[in-house]
Structure formats: C-alpha cells, structure tokens
PDB file of N, CA and C in Angstrom:
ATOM      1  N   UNK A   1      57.266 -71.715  13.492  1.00  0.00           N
ATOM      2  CA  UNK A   1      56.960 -70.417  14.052  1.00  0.00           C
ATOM      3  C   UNK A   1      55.775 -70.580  15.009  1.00  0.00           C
ATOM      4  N   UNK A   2      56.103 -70.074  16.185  1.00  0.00           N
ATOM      5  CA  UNK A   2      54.689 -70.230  17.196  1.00  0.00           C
ATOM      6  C   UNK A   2      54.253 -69.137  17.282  1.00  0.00           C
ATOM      7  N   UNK A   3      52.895 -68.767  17.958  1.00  0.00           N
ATOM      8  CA  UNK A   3      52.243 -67.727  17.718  1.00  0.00           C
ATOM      9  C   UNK A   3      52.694 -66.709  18.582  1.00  0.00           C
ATOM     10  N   UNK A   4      53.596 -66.890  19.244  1.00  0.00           N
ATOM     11  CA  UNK A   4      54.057 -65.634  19.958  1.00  0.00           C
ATOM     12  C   UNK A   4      55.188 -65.670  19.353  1.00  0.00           C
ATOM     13  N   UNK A   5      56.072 -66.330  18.433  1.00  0.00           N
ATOM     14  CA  UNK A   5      56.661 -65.631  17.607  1.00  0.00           C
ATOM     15  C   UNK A   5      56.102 -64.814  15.917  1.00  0.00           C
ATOM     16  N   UNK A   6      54.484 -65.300  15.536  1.00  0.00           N
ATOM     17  CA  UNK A   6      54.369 -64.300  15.177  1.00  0.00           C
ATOM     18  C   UNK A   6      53.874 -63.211  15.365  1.00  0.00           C
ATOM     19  N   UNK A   7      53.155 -63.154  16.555  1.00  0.00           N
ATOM     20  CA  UNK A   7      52.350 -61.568  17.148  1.00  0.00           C
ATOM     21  C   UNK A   7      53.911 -60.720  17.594  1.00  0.00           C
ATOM     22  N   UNK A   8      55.123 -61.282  17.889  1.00  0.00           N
ATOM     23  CA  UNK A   8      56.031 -60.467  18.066  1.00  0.00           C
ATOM     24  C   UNK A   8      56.486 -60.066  16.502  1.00  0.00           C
ATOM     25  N   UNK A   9      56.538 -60.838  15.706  1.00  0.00           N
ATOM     26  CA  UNK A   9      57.199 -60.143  13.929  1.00  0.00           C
ATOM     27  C   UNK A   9      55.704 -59.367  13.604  1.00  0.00           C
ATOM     28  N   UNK A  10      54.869 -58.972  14.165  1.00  0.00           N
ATOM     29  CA  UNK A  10      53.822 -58.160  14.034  1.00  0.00           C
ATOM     30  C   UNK A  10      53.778 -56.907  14.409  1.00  0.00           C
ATOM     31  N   UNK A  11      53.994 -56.955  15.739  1.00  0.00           N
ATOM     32  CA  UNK A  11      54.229 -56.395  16.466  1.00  0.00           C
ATOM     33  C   UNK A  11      55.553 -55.194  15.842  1.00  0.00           C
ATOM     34  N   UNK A  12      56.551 -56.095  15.797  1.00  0.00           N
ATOM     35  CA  UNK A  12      57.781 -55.080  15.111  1.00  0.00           C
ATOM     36  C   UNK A  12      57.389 -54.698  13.872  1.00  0.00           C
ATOM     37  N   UNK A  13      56.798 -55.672  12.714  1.00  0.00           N
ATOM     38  CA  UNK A  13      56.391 -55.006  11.785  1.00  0.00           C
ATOM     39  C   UNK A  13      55.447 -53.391  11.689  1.00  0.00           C
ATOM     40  N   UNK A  14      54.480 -53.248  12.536  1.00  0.00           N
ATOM     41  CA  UNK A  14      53.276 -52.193  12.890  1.00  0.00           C
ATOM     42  C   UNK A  14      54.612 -51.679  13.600  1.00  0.00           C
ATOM     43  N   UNK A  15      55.456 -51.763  14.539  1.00  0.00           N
ATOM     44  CA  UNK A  15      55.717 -50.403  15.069  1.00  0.00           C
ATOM     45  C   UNK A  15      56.941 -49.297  14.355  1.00  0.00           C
ATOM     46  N   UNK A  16      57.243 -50.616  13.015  1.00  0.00           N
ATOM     47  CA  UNK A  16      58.576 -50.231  12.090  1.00  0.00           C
ATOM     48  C   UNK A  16      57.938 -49.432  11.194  1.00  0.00           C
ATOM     49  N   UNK A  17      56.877 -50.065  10.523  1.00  0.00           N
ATOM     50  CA  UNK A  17      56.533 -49.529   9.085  1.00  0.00           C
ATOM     51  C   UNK A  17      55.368 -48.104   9.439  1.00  0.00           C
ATOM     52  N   UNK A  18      54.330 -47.783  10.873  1.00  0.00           N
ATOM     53  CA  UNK A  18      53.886 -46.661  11.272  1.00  0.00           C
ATOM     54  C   UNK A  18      55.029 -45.646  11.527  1.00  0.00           C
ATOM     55  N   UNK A  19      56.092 -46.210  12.084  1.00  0.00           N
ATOM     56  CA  UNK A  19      57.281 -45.348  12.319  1.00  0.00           C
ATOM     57  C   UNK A  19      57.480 -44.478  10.869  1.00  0.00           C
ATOM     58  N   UNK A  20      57.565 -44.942  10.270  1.00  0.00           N
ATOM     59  CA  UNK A  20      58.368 -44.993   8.572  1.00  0.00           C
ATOM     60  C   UNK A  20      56.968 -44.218   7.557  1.00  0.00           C
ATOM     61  N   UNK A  21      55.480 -44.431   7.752  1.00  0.00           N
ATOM     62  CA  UNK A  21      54.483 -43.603   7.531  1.00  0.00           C
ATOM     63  C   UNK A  21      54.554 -42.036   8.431  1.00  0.00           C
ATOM     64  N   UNK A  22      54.940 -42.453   9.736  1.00  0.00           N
ATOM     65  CA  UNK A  22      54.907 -40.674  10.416  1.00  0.00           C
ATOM     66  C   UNK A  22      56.376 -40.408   9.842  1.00  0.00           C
ATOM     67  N   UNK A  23      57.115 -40.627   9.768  1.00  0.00           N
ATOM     68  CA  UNK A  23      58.372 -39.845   9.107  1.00  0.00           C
ATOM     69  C   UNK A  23      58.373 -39.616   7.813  1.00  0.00           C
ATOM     70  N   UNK A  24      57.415 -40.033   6.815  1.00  0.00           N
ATOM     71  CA  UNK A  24      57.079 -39.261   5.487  1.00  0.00           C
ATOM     72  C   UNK A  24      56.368 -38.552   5.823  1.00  0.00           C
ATOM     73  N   UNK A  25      55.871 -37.793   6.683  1.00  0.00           N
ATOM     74  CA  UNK A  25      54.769 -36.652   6.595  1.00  0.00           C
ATOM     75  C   UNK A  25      53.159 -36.882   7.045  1.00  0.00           C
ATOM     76  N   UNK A  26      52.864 -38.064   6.602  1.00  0.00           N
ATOM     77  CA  UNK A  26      51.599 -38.880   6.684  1.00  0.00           C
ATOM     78  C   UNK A  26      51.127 -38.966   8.407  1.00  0.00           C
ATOM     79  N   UNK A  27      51.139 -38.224   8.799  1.00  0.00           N
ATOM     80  CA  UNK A  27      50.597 -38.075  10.388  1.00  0.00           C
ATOM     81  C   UNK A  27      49.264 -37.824  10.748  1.00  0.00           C
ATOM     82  N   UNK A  28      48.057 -38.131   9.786  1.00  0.00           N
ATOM     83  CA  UNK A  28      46.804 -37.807   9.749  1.00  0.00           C
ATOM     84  C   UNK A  28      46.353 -39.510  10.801  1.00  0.00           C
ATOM     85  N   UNK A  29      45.441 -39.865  11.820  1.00  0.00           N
ATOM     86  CA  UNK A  29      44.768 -40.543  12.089  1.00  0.00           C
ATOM     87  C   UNK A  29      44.278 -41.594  10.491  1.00  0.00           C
ATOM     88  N   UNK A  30      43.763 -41.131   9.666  1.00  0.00           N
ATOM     89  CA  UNK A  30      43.215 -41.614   8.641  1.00  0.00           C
ATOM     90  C   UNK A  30      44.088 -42.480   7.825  1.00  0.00           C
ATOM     91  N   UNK A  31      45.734 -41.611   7.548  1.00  0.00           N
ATOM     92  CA  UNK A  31      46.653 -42.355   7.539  1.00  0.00           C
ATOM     93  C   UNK A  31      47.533 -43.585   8.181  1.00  0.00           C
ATOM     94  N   UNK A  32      47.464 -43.359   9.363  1.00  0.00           N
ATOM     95  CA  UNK A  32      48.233 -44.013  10.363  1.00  0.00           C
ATOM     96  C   UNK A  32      46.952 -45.268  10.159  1.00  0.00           C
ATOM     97  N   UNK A  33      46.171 -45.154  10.355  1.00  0.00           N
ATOM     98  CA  UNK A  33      45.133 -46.390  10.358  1.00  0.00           C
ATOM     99  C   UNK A  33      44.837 -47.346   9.510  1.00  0.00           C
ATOM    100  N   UNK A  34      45.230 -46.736   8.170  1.00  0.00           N
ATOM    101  CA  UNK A  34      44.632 -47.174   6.853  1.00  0.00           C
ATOM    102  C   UNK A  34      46.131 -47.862   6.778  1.00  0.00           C
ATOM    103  N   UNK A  35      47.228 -47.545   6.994  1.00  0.00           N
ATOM    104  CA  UNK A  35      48.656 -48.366   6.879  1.00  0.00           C
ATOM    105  C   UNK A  35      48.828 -49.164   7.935  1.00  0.00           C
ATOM    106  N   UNK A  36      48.217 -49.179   8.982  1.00  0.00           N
ATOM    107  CA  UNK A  36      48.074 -50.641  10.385  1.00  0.00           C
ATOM    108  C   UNK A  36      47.360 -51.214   9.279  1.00  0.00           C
ATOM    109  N   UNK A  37      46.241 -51.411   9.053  1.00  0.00           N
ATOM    110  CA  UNK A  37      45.063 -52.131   7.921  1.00  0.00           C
ATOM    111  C   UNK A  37      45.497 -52.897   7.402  1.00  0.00           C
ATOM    112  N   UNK A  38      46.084 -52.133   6.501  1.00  0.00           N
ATOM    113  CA  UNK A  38      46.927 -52.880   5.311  1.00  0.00           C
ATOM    114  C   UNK A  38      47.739 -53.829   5.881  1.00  0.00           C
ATOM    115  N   UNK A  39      48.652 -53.500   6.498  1.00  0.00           N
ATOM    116  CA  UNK A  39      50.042 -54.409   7.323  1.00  0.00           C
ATOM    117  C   UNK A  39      48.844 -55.270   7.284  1.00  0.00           C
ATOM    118  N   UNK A  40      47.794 -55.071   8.629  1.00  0.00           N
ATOM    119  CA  UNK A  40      47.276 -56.174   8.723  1.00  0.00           C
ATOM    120  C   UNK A  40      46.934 -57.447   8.126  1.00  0.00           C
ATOM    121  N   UNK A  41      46.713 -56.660   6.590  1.00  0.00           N
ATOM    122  CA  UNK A  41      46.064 -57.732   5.860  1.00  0.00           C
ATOM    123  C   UNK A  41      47.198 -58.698   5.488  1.00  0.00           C
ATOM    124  N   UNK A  42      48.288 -57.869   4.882  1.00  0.00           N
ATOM    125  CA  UNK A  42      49.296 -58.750   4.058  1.00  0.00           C
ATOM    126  C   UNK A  42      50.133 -59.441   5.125  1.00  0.00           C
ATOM    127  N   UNK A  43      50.154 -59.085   6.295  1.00  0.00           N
ATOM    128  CA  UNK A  43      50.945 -59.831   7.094  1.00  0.00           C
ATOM    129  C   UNK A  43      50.516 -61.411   7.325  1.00  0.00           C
ATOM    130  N   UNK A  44      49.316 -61.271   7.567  1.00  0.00           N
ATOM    131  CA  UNK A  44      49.078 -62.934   7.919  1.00  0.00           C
ATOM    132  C   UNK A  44      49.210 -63.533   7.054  1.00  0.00           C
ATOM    133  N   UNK A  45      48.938 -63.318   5.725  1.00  0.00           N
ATOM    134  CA  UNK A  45      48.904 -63.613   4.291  1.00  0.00           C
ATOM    135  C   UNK A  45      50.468 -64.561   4.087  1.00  0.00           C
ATOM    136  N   UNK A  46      51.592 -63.476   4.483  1.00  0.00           N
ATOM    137  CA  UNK A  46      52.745 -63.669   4.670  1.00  0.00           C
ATOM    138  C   UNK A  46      53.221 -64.574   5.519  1.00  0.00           C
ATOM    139  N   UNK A  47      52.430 -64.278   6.680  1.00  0.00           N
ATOM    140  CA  UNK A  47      53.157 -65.491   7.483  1.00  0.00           C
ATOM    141  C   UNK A  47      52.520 -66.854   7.212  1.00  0.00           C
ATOM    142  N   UNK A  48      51.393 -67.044   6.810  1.00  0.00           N
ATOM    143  CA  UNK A  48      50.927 -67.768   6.016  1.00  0.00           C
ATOM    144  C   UNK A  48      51.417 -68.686   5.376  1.00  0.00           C
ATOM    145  N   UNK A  49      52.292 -67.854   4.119  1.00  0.00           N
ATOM    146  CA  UNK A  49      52.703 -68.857   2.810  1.00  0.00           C
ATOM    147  C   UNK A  49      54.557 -69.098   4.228  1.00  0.00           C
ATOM    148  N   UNK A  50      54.908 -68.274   4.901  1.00  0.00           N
ATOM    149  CA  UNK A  50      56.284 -69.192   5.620  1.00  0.00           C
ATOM    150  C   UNK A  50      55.385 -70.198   6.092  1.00  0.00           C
ATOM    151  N   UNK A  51      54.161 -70.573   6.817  1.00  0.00           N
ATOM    152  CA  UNK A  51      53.602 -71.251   7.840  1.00  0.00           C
ATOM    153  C   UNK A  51      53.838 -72.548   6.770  1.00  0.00           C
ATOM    154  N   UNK A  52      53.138 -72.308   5.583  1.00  0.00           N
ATOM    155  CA  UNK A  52      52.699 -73.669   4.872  1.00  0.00           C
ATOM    156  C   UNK A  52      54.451 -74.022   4.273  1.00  0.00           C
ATOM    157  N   UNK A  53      55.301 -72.870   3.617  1.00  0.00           N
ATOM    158  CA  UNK A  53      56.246 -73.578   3.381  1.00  0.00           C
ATOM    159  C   UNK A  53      57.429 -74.600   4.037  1.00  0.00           C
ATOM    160  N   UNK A  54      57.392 -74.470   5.668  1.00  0.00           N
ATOM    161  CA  UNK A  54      57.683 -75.150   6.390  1.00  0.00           C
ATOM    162  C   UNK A  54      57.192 -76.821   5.937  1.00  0.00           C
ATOM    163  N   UNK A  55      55.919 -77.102   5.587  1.00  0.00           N
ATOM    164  CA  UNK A  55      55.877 -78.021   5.380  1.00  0.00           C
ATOM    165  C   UNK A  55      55.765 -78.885   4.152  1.00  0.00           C
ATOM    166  N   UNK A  56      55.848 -78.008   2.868  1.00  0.00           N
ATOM    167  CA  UNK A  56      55.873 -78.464   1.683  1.00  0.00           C
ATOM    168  C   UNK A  56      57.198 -77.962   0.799  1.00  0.00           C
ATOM    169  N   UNK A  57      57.679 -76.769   1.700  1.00  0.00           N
ATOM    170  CA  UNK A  57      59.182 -76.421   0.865  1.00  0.00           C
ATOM    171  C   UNK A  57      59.451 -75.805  -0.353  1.00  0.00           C
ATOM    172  N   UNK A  58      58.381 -74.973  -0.456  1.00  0.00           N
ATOM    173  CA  UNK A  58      58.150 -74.396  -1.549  1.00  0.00           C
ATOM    174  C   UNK A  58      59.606 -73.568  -2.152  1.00  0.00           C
ATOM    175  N   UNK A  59      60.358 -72.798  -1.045  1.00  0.00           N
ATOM    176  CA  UNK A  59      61.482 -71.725  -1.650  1.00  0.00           C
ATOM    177  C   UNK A  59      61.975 -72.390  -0.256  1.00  0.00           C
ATOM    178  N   UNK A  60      63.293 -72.245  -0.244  1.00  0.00           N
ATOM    179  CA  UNK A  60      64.571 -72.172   0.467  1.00  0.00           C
ATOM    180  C   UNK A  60      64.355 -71.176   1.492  1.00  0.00           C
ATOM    181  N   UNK A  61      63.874 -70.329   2.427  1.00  0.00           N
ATOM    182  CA  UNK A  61      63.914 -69.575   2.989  1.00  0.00           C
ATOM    183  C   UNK A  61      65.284 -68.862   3.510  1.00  0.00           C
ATOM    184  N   UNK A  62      65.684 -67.351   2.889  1.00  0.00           N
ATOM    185  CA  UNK A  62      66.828 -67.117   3.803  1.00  0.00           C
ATOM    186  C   UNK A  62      66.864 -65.420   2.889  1.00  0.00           C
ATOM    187  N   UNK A  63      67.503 -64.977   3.709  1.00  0.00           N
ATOM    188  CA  UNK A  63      67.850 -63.380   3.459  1.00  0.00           C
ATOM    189  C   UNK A  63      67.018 -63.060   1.888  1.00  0.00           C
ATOM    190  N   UNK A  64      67.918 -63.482   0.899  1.00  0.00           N
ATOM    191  CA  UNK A  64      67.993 -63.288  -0.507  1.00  0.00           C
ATOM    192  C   UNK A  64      66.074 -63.631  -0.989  1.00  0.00           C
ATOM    193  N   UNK A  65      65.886 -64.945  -0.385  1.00  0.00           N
ATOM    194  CA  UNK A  65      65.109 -65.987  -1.591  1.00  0.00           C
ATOM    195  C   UNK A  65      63.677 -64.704  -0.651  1.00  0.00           C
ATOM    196  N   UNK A  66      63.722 -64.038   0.525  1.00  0.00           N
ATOM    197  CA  UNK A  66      62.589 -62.700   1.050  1.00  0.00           C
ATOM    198  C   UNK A  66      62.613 -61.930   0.190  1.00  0.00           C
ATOM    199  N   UNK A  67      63.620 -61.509  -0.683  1.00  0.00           N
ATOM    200  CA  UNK A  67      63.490 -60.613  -1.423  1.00  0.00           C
ATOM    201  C   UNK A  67      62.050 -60.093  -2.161  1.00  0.00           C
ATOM    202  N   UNK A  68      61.981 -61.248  -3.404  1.00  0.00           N
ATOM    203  CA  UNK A  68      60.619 -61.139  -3.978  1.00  0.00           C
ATOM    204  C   UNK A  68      59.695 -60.928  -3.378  1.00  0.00           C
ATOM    205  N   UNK A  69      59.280 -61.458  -2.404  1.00  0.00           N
ATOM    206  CA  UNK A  69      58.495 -61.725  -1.733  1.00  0.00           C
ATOM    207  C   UNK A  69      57.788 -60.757  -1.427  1.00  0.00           C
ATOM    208  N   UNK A  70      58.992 -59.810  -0.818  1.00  0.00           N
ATOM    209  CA  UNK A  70      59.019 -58.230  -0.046  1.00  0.00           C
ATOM    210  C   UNK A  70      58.078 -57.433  -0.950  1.00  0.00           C
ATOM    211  N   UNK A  71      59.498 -57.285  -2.160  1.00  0.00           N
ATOM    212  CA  UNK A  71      59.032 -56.665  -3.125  1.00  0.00           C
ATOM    213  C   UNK A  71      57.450 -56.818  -3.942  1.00  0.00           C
ATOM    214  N   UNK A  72      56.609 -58.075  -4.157  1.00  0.00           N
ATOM    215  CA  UNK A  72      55.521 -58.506  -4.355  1.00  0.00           C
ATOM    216  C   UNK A  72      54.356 -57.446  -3.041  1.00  0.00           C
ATOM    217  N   UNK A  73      54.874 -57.919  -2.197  1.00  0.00           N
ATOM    218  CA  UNK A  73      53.758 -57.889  -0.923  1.00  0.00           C
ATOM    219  C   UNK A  73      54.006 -55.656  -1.050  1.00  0.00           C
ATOM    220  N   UNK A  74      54.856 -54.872  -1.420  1.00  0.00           N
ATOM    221  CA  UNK A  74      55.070 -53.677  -0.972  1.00  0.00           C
ATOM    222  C   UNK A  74      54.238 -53.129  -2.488  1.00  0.00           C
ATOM    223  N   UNK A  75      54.250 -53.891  -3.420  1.00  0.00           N
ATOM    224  CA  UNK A  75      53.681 -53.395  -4.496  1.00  0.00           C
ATOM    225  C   UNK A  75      51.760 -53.246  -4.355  1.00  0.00           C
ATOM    226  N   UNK A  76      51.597 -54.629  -3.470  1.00  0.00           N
ATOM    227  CA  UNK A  76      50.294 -54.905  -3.378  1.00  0.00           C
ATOM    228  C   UNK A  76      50.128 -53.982  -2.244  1.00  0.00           C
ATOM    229  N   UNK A  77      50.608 -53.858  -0.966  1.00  0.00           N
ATOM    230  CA  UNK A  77      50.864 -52.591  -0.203  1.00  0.00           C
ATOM    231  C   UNK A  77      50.102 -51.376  -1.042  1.00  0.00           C
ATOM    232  N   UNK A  78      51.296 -50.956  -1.695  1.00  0.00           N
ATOM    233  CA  UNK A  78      51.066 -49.359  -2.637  1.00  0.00           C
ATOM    234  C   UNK A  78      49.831 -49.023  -3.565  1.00  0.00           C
ATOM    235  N   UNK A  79      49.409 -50.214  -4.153  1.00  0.00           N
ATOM    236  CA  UNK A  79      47.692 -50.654  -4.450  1.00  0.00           C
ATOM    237  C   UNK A  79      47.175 -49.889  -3.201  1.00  0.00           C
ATOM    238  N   UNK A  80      46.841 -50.568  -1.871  1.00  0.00           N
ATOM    239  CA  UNK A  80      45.868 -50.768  -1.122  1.00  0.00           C
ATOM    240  C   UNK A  80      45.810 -49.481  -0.347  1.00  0.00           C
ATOM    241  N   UNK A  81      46.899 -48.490  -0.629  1.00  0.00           N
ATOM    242  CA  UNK A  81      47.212 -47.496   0.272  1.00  0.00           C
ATOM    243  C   UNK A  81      46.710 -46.381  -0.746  1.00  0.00           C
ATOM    244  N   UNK A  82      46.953 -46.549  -2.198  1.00  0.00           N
ATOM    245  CA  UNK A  82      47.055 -45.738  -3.237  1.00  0.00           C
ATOM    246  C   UNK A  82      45.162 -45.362  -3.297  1.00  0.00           C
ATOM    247  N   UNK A  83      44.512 -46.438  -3.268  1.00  0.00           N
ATOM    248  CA  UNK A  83      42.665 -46.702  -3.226  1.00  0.00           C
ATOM    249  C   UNK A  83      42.397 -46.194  -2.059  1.00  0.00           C
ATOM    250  N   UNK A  84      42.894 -46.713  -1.187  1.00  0.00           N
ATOM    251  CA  UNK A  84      42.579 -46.132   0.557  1.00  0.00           C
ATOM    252  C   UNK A  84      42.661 -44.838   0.806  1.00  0.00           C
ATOM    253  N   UNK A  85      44.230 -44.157   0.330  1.00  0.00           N
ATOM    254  CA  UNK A  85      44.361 -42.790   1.006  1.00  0.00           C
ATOM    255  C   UNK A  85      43.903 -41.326  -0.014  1.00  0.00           C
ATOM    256  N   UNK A  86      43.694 -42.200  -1.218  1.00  0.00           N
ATOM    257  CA  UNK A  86      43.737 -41.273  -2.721  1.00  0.00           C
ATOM    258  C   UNK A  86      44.860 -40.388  -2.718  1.00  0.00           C
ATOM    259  N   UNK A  87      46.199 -40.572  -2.191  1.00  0.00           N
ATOM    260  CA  UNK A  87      47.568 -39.640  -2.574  1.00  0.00           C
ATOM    261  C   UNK A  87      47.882 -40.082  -4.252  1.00  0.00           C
ATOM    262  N   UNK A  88      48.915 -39.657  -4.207  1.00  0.00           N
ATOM    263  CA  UNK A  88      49.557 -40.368  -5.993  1.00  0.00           C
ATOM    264  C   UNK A  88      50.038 -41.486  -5.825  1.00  0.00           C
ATOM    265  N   UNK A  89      50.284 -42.445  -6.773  1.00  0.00           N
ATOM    266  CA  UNK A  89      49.895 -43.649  -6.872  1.00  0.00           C
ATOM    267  C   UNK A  89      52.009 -43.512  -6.534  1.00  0.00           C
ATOM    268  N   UNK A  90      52.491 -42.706  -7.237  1.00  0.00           N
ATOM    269  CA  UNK A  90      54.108 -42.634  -6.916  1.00  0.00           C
ATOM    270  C   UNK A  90      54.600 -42.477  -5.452  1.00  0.00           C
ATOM    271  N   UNK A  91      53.550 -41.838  -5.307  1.00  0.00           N
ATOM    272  CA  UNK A  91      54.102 -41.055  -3.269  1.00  0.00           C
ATOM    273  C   UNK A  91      53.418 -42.490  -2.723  1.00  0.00           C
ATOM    274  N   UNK A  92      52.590 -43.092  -2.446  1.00  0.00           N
ATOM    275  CA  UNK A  92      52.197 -44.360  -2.230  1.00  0.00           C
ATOM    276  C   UNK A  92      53.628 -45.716  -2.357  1.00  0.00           C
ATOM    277  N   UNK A  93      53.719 -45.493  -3.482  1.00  0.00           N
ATOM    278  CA  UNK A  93      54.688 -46.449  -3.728  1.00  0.00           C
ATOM    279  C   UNK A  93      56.333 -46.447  -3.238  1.00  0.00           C
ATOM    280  N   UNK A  94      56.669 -45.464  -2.858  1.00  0.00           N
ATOM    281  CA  UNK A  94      57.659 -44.797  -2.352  1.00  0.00           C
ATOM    282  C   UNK A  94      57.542 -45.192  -1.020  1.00  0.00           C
ATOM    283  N   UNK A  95      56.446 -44.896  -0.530  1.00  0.00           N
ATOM    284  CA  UNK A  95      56.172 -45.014   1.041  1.00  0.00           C
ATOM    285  C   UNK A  95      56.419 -46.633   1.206  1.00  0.00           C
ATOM    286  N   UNK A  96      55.377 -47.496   0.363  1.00  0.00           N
ATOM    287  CA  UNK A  96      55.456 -48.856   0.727  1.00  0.00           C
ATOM    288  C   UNK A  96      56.635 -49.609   0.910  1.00  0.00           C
ATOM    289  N   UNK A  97      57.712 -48.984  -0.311  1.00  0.00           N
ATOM    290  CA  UNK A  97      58.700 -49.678  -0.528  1.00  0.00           C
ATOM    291  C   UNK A  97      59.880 -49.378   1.081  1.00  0.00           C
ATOM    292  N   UNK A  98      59.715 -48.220   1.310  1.00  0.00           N
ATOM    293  CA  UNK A  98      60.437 -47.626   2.877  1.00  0.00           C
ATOM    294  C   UNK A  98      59.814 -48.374   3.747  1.00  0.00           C
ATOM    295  N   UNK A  99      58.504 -48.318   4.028  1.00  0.00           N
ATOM    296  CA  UNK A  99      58.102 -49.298   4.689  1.00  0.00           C
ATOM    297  C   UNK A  99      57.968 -50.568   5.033  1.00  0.00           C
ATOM    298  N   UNK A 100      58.386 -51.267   4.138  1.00  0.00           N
ATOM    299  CA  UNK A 100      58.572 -52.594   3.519  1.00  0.00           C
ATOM    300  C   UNK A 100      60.043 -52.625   4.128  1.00  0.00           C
ATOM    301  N   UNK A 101      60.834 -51.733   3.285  1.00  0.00           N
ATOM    302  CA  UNK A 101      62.775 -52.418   3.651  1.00  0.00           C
ATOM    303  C   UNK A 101      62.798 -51.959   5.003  1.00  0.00           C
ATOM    304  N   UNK A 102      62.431 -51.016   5.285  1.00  0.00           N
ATOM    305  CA  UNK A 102      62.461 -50.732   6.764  1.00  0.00           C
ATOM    306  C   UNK A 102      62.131 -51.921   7.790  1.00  0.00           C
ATOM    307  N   UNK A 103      61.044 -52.432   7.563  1.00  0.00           N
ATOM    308  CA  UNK A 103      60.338 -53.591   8.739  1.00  0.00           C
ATOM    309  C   UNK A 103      61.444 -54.838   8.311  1.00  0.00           C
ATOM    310  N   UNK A 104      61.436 -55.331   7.013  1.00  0.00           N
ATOM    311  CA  UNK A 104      61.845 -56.155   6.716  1.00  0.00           C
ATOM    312  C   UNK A 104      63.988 -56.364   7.423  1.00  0.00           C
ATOM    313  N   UNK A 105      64.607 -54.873   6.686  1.00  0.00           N
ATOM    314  CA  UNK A 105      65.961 -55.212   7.582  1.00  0.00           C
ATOM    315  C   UNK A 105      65.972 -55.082   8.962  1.00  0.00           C
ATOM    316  N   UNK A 106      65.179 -54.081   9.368  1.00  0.00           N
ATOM    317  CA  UNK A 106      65.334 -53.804  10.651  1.00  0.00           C
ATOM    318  C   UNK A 106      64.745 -55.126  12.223  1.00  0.00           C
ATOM    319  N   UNK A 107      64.007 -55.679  10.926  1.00  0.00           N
ATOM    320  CA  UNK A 107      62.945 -56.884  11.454  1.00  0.00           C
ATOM    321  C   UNK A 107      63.899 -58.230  11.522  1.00  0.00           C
ATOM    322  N   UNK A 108      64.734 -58.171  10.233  1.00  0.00           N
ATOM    323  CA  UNK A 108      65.906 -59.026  10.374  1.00  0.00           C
ATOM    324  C   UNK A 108      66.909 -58.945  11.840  1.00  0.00           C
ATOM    325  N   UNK A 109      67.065 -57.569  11.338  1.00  0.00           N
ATOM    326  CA  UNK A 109      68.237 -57.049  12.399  1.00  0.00           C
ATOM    327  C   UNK A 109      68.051 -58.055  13.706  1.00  0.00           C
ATOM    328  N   UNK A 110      66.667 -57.141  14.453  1.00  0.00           N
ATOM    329  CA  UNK A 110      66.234 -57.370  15.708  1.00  0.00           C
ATOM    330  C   UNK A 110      65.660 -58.622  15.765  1.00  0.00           C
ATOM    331  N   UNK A 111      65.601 -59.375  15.114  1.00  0.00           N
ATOM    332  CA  UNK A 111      64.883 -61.021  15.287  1.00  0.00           C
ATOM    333  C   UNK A 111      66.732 -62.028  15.515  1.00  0.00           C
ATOM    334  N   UNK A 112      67.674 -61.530  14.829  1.00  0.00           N
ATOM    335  CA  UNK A 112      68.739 -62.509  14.544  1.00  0.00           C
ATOM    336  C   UNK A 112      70.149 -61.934  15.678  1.00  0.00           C
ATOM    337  N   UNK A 113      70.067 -60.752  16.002  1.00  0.00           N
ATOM    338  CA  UNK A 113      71.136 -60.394  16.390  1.00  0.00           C
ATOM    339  C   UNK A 113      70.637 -59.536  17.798  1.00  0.00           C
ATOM    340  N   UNK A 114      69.636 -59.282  18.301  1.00  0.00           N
ATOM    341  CA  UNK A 114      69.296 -58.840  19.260  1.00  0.00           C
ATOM    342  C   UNK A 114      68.469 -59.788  20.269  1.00  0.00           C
TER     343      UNK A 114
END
C-alpha cells in the first residue's frame, strides 16, 4: 500500500462514515468533528496492522478474514464517541456499527470495482 493509496482509503473512509453521522441526525459541528477524530485515530492504527501484515502474514487478508477486524475497531469507535459526545452508549454503538459497514462495503465497492 503506498501512501496515496492510503490518504485515498482515508479520504473515502471520512467522507463515507461523516456521511452516515449527518444521516443519523448528528449534524452538530461538535459531532461531525469528534467522529473525523476518532476515524482519525483508528484508521492509521488500521492501516497499520495491514502495513505490518504484508510483511509477517499475520491473517490472510480478504473480504471475510476484515470482518473482525471491522467489528473490533467499530466497538472501540462506540467507546470513543460514547466518552466524547456523552449520547447513550446504544445510540453510539448503532452509529459506529453504520459507520463502520458503510465505509467498509462501500470502501470495498469503490476501491475494487470502480
């Protein structure tokens, strides 16, 4: 992965998963900011453990073996949003997980077939 292929899966990530925060309702500045943040954090994190598994091979990389992964990183998401925004820890988690499958298929979509 070179770095302009990941500032572009960044890029789509922030403009998928803000998309997916203003369409739950969450249209406050305070919101919209505090969920770029977050992305921010867990994203590099993410591209990260693909960066290193390239060279030690940790998981198989492919559709399925993202799964966990997703699911791990949207939970820690719903933490960081749940402390950040003080909503309910359920409406938080709801959001992450939309936000999460959202970037993630749609991120598929447009990386493999577009």
């Amino acid at each position: 992965m070179t770095f302009a292929d990941y500032f572009w899966a960044l890029f789509l990530t922030l403009t998928i998963e803000l998309s997916v925060v203003y369409l739950f309702g969450y249209k406050t500045k305070k919101a919209l900011l505090v969920s770029a943040l977050v992305s921010l954090v867990t994203h590099p994190i993410f591209g990260y453990f693909l960066w290193i598994n390239i060279f030690y091979n940790f998981i198989s990389i492919n559709f399925f073996s993202l799964i966990p992964i997703e699911i791990l990183i949207a939970l820690v998401e719903s933490l960081l949003l749940y402390y950040a925004l003080d909503y309910k820890y359920s409406s938080m988690l709801k959001l992450s997980f939309a936000m999460n499958t959202a970037s993630f298929l749609l991120g598929t979509f447009i990386t493999h077939y577009l």
